[in-house]
Structure formats: structure tokens, C-alpha cells
Protein backbone atom coordinates (compact mmCIF):
# COMPACT_ATOMS: atom_id res chain seq x y z
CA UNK A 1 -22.89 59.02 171.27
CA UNK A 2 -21.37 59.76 167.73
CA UNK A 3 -17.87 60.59 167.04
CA UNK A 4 -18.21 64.32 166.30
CA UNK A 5 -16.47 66.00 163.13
CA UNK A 6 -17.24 68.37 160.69
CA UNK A 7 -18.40 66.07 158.00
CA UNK A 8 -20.63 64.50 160.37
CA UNK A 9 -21.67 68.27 161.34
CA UNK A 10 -22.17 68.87 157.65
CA UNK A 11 -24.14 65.91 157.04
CA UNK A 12 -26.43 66.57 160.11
CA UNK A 13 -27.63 70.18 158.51
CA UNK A 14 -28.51 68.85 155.59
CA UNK A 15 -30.36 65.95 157.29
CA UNK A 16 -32.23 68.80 159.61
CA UNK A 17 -33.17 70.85 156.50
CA UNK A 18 -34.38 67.61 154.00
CA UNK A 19 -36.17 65.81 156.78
CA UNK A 20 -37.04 67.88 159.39
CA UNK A 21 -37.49 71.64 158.23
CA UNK A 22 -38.07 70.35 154.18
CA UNK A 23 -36.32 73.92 153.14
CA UNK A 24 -33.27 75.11 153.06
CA UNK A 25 -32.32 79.00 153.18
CA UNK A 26 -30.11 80.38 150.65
CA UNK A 27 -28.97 84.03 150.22
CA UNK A 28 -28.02 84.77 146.85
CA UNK A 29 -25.41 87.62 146.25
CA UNK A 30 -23.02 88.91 143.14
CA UNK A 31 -20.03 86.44 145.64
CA UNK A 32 -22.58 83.06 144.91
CA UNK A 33 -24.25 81.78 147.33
CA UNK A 34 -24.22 81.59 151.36
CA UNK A 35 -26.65 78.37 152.86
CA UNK A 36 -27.96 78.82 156.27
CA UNK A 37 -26.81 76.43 158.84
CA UNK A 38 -29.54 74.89 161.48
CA UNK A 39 -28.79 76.41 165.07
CA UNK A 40 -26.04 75.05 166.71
CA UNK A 41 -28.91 73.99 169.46
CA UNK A 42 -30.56 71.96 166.64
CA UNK A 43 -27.94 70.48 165.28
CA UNK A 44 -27.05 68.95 168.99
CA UNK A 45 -30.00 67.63 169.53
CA UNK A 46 -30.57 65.86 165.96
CA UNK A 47 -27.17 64.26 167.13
CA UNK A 48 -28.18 63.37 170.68
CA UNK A 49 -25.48 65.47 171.70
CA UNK A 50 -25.21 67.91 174.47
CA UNK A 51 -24.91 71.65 172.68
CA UNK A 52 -21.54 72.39 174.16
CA UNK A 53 -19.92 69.46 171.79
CA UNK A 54 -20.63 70.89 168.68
CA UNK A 55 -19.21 74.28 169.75
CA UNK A 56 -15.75 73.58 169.24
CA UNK A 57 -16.30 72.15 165.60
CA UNK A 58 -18.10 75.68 165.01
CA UNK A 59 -15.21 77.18 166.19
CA UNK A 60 -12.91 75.09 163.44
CA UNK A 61 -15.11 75.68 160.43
CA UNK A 62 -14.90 79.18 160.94
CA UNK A 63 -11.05 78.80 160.90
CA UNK A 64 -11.36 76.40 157.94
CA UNK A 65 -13.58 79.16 156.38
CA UNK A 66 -15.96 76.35 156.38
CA UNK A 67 -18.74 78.91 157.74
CA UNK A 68 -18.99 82.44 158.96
CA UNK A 69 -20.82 83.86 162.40
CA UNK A 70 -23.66 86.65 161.74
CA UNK A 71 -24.29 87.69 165.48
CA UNK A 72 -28.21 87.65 165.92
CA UNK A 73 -28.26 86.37 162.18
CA UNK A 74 -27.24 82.78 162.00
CA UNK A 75 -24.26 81.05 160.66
CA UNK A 76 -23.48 80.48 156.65
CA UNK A 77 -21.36 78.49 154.73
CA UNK A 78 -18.65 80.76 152.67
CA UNK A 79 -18.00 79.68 149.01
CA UNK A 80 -16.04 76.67 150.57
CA UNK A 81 -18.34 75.80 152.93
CA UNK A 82 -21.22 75.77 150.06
CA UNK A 83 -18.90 73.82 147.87
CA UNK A 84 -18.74 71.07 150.61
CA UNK A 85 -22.92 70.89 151.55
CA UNK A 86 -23.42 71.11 148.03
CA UNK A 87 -21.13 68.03 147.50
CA UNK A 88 -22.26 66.54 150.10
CA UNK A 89 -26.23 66.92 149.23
CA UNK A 90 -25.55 65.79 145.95
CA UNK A 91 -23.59 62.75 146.63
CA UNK A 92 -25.69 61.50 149.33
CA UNK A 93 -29.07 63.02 149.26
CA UNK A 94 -29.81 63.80 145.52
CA UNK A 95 -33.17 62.79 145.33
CA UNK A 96 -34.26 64.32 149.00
CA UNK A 97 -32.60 67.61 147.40
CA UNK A 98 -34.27 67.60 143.90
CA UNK A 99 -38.11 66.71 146.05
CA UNK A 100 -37.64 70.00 147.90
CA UNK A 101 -35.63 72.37 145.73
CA UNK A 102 -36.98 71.01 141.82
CA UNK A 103 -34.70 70.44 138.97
CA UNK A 104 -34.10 73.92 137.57
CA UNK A 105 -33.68 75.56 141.53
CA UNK A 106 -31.14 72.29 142.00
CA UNK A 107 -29.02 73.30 139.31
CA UNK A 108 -29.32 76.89 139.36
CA UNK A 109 -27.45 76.22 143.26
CA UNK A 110 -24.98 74.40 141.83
CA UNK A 111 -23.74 76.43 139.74
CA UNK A 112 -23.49 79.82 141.17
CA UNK A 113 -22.10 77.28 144.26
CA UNK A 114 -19.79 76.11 142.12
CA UNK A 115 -18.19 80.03 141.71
């Protein structure tokens, strides 16, 4: 079983939406950008986990303002929480982002991300 943390959590959404979903939901808004994270139930089970682990690491990204809780709606990133996928897709997954998203879509994300 993996050592759960949050960059692990972070890196296992953005596996889910490259590999497995190939798309990624974004809400755009005059605040940036908000990226929707996979279900908490998805995200255990792409890490072989049982759900109840990755709880408590939901519990301290919403503290860290990591991500934010929509009852019935899903859970976002905030601004910090896009700045980290967005690091994080770039750094590691560049050209899985670019296939799905295109050039001009790529950097128009990254830069209202960036706000």
C-alpha cells in the first residue's frame, strides 16, 4: 500500500483525469480558475486504497486551502490548490496535458492559474 500524502493525492487526480477520464473539468470565473478533483471514491481505488484513507488528507487540503467542499457538487482546487496541479501537470505530465487540453487551452490555464 502507498504512503499516503497530499502530493501523492495530487498526483493521483491528475493521473485519473490524463489516463483514465482523458478530460479534466475546469470552471472559469473573474477569481481564475477552480479544477475539479476525481471523487474521493476514485481516487482510493486508483491508489488501491480503502476510501476511508484518503479522507483525512481531504480534510487537510481543505485546511491548507488546498481544495474546497461543494456538497452534492464535487471538490475544487482554490487558487492554491490550482497553482499546485498546475505545477504539478506541467512538471511531470506536460505532454499527457498538451494531448488532451492543446497548446493554446494549455496556456490559456496557466495563466489565469497563475492569478
Amino acid at each position: 500500500m502507498p504512503a499516503l500524502n497530499v502530493d501523492l493525492i495530487f498526483d493521483a487526480a491528475i493521473r485519473i483525469h490524463l489516463t483514465i477520464d482523458r478530460s479534466l473539468t475546469v470552471n472559469f470565473s473573474e477569481n481564475g480558475i477552480k479544477i475539479k478533483f476525481p471523487t474521493t471514491r476514485a481516487l482510493a481505488e486508483f491508489l488501491k486504497v480503502p476510501h476511508y484513507y484518503v479522507l483525512p488528507y481531504f480534510a487537510m487540503m481543505e485546511e491548507d486551502e488546498l481544495v474546497k467542499r461543494a456538497e452534492r457538487i464535487g471538490i475544487f482546487t482554490t487558487p492554491k490548490g490550482t497553482r499546485k496541479y498546475l505545477d504539478t501537470l506541467w512538471r511531470e505530465y506536460r505532454n499527457q496535458g498538451l494531448s488532451i487540453l492543446g497548446p493554446e487551452i494549455c496556456r490559456d490555464i496557466f495563466e489565469m492559474g497563475s492569478k
